[in-house]
Protein backbone atom coordinates (compact mmCIF):
# COMPACT_ATOMS: atom_id res chain seq x y z
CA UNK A 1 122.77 145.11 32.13
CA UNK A 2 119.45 142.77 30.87
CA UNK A 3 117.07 145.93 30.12
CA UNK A 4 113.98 143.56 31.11
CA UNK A 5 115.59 142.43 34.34
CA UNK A 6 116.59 146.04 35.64
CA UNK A 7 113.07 147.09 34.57
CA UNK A 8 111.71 144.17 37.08
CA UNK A 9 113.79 145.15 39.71
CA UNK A 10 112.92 148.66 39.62
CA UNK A 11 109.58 148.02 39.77
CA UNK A 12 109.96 145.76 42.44
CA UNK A 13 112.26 148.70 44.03
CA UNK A 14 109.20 150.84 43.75
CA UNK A 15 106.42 148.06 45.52
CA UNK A 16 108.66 147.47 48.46
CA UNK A 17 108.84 151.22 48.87
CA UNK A 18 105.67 152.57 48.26
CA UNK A 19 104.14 149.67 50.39
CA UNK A 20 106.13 151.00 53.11
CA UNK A 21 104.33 153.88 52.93
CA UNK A 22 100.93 152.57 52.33
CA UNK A 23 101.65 150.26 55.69
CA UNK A 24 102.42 152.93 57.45
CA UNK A 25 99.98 155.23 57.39
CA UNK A 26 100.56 156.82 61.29
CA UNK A 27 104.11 158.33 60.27
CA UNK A 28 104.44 161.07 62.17
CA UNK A 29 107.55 163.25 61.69
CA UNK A 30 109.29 163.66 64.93
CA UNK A 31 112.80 165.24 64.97
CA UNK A 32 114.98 166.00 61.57
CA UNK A 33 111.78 165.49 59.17
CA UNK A 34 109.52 167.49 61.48
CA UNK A 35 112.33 170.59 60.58
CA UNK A 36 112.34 169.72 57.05
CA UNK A 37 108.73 169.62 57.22
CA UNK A 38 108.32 173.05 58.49
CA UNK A 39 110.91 174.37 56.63
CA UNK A 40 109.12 172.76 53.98
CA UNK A 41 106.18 174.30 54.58
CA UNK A 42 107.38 177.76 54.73
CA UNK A 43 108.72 177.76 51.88
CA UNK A 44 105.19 176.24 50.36
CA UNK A 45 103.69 179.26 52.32
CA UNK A 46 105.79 182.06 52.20
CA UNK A 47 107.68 181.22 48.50
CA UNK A 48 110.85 181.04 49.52
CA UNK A 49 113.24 179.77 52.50
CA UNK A 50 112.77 181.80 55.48
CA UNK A 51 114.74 184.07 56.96
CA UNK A 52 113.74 183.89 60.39
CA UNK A 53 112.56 180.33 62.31
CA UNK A 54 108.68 179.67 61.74
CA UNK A 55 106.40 177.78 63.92
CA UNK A 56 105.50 174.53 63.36
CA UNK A 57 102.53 173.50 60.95
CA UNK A 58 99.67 171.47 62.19
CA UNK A 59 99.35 168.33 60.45
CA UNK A 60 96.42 169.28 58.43
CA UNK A 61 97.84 172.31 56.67
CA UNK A 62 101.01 174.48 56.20
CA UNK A 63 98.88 177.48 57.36
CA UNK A 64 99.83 178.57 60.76
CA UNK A 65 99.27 181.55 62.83
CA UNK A 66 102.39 183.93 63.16
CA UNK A 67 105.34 183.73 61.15
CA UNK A 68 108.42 183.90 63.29
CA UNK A 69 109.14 181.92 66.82
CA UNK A 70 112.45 184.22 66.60
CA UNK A 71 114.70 186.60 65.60
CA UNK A 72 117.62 184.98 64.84
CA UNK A 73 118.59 184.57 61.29
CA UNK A 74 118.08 180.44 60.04
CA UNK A 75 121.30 178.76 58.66
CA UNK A 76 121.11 175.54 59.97
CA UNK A 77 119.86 173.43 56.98
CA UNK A 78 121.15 173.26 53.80
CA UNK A 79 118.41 174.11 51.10
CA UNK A 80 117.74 171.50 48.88
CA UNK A 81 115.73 168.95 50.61
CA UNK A 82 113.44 171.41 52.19
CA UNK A 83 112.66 172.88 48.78
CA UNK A 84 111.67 169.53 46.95
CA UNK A 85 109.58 169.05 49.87
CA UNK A 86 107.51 172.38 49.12
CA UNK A 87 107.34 171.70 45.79
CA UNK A 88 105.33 168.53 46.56
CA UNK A 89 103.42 170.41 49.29
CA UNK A 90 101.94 172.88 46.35
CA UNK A 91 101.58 170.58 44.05
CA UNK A 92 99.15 168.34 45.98
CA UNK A 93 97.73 171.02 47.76
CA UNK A 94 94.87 171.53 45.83
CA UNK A 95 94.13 167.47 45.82
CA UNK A 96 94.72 166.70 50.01
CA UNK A 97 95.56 167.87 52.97
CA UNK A 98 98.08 164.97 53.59
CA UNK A 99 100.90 166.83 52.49
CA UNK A 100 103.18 163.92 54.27
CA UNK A 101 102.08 161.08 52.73
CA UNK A 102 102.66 162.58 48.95
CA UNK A 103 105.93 163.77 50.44
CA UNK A 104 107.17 160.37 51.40
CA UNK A 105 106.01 158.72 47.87
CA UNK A 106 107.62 161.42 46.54
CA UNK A 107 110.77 160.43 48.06
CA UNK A 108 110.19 156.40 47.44
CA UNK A 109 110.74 157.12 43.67
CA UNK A 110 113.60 159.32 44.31
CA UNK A 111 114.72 155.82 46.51
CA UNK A 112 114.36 153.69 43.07
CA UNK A 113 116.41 156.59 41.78
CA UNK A 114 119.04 155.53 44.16
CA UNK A 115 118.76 152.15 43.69
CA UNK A 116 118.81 152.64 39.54
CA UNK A 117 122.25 155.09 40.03
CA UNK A 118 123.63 151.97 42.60
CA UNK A 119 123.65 149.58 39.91
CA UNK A 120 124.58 151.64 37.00
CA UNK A 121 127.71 152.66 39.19
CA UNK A 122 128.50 149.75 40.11
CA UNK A 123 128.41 148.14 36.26
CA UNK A 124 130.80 151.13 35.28
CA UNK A 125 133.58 150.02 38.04
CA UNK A 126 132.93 146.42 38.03
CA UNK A 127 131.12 145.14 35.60
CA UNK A 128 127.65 144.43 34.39
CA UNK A 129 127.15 141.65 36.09
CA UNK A 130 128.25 142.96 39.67
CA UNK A 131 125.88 145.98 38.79
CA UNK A 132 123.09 144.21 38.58
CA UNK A 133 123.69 142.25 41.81
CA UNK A 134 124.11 145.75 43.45
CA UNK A 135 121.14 147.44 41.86
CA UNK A 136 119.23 143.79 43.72
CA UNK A 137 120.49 144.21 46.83
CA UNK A 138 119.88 147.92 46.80
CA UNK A 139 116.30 147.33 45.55
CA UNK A 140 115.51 145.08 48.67
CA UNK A 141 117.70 146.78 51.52
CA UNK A 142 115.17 147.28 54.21
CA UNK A 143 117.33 150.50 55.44
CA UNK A 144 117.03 152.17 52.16
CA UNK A 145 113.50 150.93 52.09
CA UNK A 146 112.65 152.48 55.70
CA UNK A 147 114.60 155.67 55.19
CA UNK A 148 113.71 156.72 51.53
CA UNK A 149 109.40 156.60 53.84
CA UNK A 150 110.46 158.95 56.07
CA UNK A 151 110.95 162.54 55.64
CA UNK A 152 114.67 162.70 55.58
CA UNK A 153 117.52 164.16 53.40
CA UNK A 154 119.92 161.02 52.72
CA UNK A 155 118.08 159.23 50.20
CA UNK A 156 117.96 162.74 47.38
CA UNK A 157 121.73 163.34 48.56
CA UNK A 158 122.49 159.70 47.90
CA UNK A 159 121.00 160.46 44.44
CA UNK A 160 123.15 163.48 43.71
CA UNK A 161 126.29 162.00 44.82
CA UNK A 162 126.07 158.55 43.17
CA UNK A 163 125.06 161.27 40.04
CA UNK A 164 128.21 162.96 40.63
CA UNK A 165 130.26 159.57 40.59
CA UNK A 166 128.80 158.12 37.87
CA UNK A 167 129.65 161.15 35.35
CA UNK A 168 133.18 161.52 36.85
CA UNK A 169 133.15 157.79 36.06
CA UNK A 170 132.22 158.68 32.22
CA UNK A 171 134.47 162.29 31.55
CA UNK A 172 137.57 159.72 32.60
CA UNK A 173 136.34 157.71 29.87
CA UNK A 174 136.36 160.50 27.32
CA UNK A 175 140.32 161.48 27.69
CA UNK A 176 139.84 164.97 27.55
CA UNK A 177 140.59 167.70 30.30
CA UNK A 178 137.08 168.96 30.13
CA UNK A 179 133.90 167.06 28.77
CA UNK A 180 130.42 167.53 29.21
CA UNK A 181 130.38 164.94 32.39
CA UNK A 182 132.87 167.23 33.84
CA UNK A 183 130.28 169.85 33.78
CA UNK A 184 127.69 167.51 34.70
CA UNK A 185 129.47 166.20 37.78
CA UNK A 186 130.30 169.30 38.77
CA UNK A 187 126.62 170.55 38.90
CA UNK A 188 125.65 167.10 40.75
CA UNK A 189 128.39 167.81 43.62
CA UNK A 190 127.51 171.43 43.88
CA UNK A 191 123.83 170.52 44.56
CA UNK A 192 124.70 167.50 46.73
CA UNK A 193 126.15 169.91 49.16
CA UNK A 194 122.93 172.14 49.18
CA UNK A 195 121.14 169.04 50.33
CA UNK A 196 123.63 168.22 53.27
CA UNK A 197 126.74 169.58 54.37
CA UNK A 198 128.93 166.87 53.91
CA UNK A 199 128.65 167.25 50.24
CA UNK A 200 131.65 169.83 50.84
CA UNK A 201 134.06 166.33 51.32
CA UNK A 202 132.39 164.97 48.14
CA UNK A 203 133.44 167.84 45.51
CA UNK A 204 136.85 167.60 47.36
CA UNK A 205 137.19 163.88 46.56
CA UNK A 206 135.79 164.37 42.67
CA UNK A 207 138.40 167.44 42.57
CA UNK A 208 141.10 164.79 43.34
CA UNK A 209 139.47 162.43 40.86
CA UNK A 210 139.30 164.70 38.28
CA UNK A 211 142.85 165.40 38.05
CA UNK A 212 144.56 164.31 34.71
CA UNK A 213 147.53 161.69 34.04
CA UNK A 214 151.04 162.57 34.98
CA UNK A 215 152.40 165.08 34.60
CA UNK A 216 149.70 165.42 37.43
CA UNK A 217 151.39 169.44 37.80
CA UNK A 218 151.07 170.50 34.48
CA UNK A 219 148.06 172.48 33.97
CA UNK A 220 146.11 170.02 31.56
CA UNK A 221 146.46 167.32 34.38
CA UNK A 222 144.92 170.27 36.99
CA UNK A 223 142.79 172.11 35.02
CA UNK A 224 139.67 169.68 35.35
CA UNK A 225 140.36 169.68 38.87
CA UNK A 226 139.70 173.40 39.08
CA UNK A 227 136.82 173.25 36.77
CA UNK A 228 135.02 170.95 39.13
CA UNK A 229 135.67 172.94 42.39
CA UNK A 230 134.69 176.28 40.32
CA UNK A 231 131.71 175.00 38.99
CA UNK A 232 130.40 173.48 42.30
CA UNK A 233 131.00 176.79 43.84
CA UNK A 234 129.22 178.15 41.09
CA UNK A 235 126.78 176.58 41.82
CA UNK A 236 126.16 177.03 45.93
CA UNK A 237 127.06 180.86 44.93
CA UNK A 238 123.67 182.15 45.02
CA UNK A 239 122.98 180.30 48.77
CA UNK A 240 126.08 181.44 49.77
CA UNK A 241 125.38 184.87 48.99
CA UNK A 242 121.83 184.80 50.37
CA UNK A 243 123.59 183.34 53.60
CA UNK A 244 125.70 186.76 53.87
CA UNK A 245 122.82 189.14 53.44
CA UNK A 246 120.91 187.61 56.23
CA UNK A 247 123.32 187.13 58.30
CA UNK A 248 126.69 189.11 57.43
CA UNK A 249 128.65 186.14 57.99
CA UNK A 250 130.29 184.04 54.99
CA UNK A 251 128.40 180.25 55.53
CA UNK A 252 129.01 178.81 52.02
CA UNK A 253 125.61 176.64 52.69
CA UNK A 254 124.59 175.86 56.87
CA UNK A 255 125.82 175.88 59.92
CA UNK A 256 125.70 172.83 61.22
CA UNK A 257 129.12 171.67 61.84
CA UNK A 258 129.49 172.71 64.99
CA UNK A 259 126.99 170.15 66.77
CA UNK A 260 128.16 167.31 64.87
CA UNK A 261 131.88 167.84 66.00
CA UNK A 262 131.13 168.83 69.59
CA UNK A 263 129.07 165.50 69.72
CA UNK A 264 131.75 163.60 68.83
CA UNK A 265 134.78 164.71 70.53
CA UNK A 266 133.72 164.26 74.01
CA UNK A 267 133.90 162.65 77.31
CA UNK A 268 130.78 160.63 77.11
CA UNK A 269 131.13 159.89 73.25
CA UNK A 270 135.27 158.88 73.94
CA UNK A 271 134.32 156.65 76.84
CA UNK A 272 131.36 154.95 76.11
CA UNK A 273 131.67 150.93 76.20
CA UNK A 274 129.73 149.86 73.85
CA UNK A 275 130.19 152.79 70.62
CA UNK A 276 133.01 154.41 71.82
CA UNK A 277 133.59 157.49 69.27
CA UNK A 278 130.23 157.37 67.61
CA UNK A 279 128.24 160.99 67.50
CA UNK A 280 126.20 162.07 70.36
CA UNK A 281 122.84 164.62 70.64
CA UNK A 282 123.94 167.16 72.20
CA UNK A 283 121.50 167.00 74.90
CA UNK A 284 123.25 163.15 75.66
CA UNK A 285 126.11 164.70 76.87
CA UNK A 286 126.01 166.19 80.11
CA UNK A 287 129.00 168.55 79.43
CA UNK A 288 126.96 170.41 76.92
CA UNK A 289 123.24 169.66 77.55
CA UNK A 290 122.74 173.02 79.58
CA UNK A 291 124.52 175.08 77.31
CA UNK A 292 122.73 173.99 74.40
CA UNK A 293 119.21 174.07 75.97
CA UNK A 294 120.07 177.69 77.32
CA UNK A 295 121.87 178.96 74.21
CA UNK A 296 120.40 182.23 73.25
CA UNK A 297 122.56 182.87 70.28
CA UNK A 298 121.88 182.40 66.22
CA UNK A 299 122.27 179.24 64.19
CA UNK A 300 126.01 180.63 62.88
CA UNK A 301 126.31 181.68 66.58
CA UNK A 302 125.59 178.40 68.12
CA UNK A 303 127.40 176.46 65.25
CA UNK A 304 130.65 178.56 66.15
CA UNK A 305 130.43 177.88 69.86
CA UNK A 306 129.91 174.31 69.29
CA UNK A 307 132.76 174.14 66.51
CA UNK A 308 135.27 175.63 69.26
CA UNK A 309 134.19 173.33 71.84
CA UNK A 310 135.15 170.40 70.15
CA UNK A 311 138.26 172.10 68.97
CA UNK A 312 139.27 172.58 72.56
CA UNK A 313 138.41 169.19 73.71
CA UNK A 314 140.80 167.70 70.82
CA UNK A 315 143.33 170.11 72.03
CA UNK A 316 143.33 168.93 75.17
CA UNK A 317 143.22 165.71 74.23
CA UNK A 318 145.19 164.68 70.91
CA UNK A 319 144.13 161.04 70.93
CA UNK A 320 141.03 161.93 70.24
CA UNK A 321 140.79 161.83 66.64
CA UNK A 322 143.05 158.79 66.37
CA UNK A 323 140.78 156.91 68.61
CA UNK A 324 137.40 158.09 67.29
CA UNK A 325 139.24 156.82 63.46
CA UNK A 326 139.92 153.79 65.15
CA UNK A 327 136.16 152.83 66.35
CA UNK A 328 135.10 154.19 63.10
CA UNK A 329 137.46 152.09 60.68
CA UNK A 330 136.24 149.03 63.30
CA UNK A 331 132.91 149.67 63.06
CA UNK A 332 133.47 150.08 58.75
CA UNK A 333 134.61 146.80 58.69
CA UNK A 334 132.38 145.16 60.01
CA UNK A 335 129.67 146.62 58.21
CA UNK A 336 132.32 145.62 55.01
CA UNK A 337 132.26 141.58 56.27
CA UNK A 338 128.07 141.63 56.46
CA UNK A 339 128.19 143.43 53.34
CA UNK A 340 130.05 141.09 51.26
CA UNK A 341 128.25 138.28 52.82
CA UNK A 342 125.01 139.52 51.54
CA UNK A 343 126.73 139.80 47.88
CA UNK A 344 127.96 136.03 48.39
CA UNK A 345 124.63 135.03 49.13
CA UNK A 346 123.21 137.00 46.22
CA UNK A 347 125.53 135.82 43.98
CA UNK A 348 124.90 132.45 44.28
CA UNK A 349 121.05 133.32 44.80
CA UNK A 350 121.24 134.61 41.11
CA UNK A 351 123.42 132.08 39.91
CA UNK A 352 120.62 129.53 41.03
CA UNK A 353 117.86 131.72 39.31
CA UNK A 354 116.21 132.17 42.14
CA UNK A 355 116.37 135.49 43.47
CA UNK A 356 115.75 136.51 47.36
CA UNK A 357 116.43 138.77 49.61
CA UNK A 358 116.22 138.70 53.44
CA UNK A 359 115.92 140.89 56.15
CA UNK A 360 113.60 142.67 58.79
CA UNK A 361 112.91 145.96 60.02
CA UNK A 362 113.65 146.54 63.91
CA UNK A 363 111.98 149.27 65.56
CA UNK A 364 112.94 153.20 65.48
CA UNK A 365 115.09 154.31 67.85
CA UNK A 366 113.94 157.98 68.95
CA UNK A 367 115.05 160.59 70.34
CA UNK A 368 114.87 164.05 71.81
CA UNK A 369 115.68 167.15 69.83
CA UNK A 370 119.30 168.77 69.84
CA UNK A 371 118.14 171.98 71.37
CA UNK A 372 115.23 172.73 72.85
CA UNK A 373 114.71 176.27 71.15
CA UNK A 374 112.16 176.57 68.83
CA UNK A 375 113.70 177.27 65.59
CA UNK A 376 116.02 174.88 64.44
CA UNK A 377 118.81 172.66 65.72
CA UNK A 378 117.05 169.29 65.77
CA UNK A 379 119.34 165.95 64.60
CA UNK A 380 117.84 163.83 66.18
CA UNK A 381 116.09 161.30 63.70
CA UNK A 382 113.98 157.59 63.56
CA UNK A 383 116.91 155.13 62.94
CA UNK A 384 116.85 151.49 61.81
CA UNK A 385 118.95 150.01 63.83
């Protein structure tokens, strides 16, 4: 790709998002950043993640009063995101006390770091010049724009998987069974699942990727496989083991599962008219809004009960996951058809040397916290809808 025109839209990348933040000066975390916040902040505090829930931190400073609002061993977050948010918080500690707003311009360069790893993905699979329509797009999407302000986990995951991708992309370049992208993927994956838990699916899918030509049995085909799963466990091994000394229990990273699956396989998620199969909070569904505001037990606990609940409900009803990938693959596509419209309309934007981009920011969509307990268990989060 043109080094001159990447460099412009990186920089433009970088306006759009630290403008965001400098126009919104009144962001207030509310649900899933005000956990990461506090988890940031004892972290900042105490030097590493705690072991037992904390109390919130005022807004001025990660100081607070009392250490623990519980007993009950934390697993629910994964550990990466939290900890690049203390490292900001003692870094500009001794320069302000508004530890948010560094955060979130922090995390609008790590958002040109998703839109630089967008395009340079992109030019591997398709081409240079299809990368550097991507890398535009990405650069003005007003949903990467508005998330990479706020303090939330998907842009740095984003990051880590397109990192992932993009070396797999290179080691099947190099022919061998094991190159130095191998390795390099596999550290990428392993740390993409210590920033959120669905990074587990992602080393699964490089694993697949990395297997060798046919024979595909033949241990040269399999072997790189195996090197990428070992390495990425390698790599979650120390989390994993921290996990089992506070706990006892074997959680490779969090315990968060549980809520995610119970709020999708159920009544009100299955029958809903208008996003029929599309996760719930917990406290939207009626079936499970007591239990959850009531539940006494720890994050694995809680996770567990949640996990079986949803097992149960597909067990009793073994549509379910057939019509939930149904709404799902619907709802895909038709993000697919506005998708490639925006490319058409890009492409021929560029074509006519006259770049643009279009599109407006709607209003966040709150909500109230998955569990009212005072530790953890909060995914709720400001959408752009």
């Amino acid at each position: 790709m043109p080094t001159k025109i990447v460099i412009a839209l990186l920089v433009i990348a970088a306006l759009l998002r630290v403008g965001f933040v400098v126009a919104t000066p009144s962001y207030t975390p509310l649900h899933d950043d005000r956990d990461y916040d506090r988890l940031g902040c004892a972290i900042a505090t105490g030097g590493s993640y705690p072991r037992l829930p904390t109390k919130r931190p005022t807004a001025q400073s990660c100081e607070i009063p009392g250490q623990q609002s519980s007993k009950l061993p934390v697993t629910y977050r994964p550990p990466g995101f939290p900890y690049l948010l203390a490292g900001s918080y003692l870094v500009s500690r001794p320069f302000t006390n508004d530890r948010v707003t560094v955060a979130r311009i922090l995390l609008a360069f790590v958002g040109v770091l998703l839109v630089w790893l967008t395009g340079l993905v992109a030019a591997e699979v398709w081409g240079r010049r299809i990368g550097l329509i991507a890398l535009g797009l990405a650069a003005v999407c007003p949903p990467l724009i508005i998330v990479g302000g706020s303090l939330l986990s998907e842009p740095m995951f984003a990051s880590l998987a397109l990192a992932a991708v993009l070396m797999m992309l290179k080691h099947r370049q190099t022919g061998k069974a094991v190159s130095w992208a191998l390795v390099a993927t596999s550290v990428f994956a392993g740390l993409a699942w210590l920033t959120r838990s669905n990074g587990m699916l992602l080393i699964a899918v490089l694993a697949i990727a990395a297997i060798g030509p046919s024979p595909r049995l033949r241990w040269r085909a399999l072997a790189p496989a195996l090197v990428v799963a070992a390495l990425s466990l390698l790599v979650i091994a120390p989390w994993t083991i921290r996990n089992a000394v506070v706990t006892g229990e074997l959680i490779p990273v969090d315990s968060s599962s549980g809520p995610t699956l119970a709020g999708t396989y159920n009544d009100t998620s299955l029958n809903d008219r208008v996003r029929p199969g599309a996760w719930r909070l917990i406290n939207q569904v009626p079936e499970l809004r007591k239990l959850s505001e009531t539940y006494a037990g720890s994050d694995y606990q809680y996770d567990t009960h949640m996990r079986r609940s949803a097992i149960e409900y597909v067990i009793a009803n073994p549509t379910a996951p057939f019509v939930v990938g149904f709404w799902v693959s619907a709802a895909a596509d038709r993000a697919g058809r506005r998708s490639r419209l925006a490319s058409q309309v890009s492409h021929h934007a560029l074509a006519c040397w006259s770049p643009s981009a279009s599109g407006s920011m709607r209003h966040w969509q709150s909500s109230e916290p998955l569990r009212a307990a005072p530790g953890e268990h909060h995914s709720g989060s400001g959408q752009c809808q």
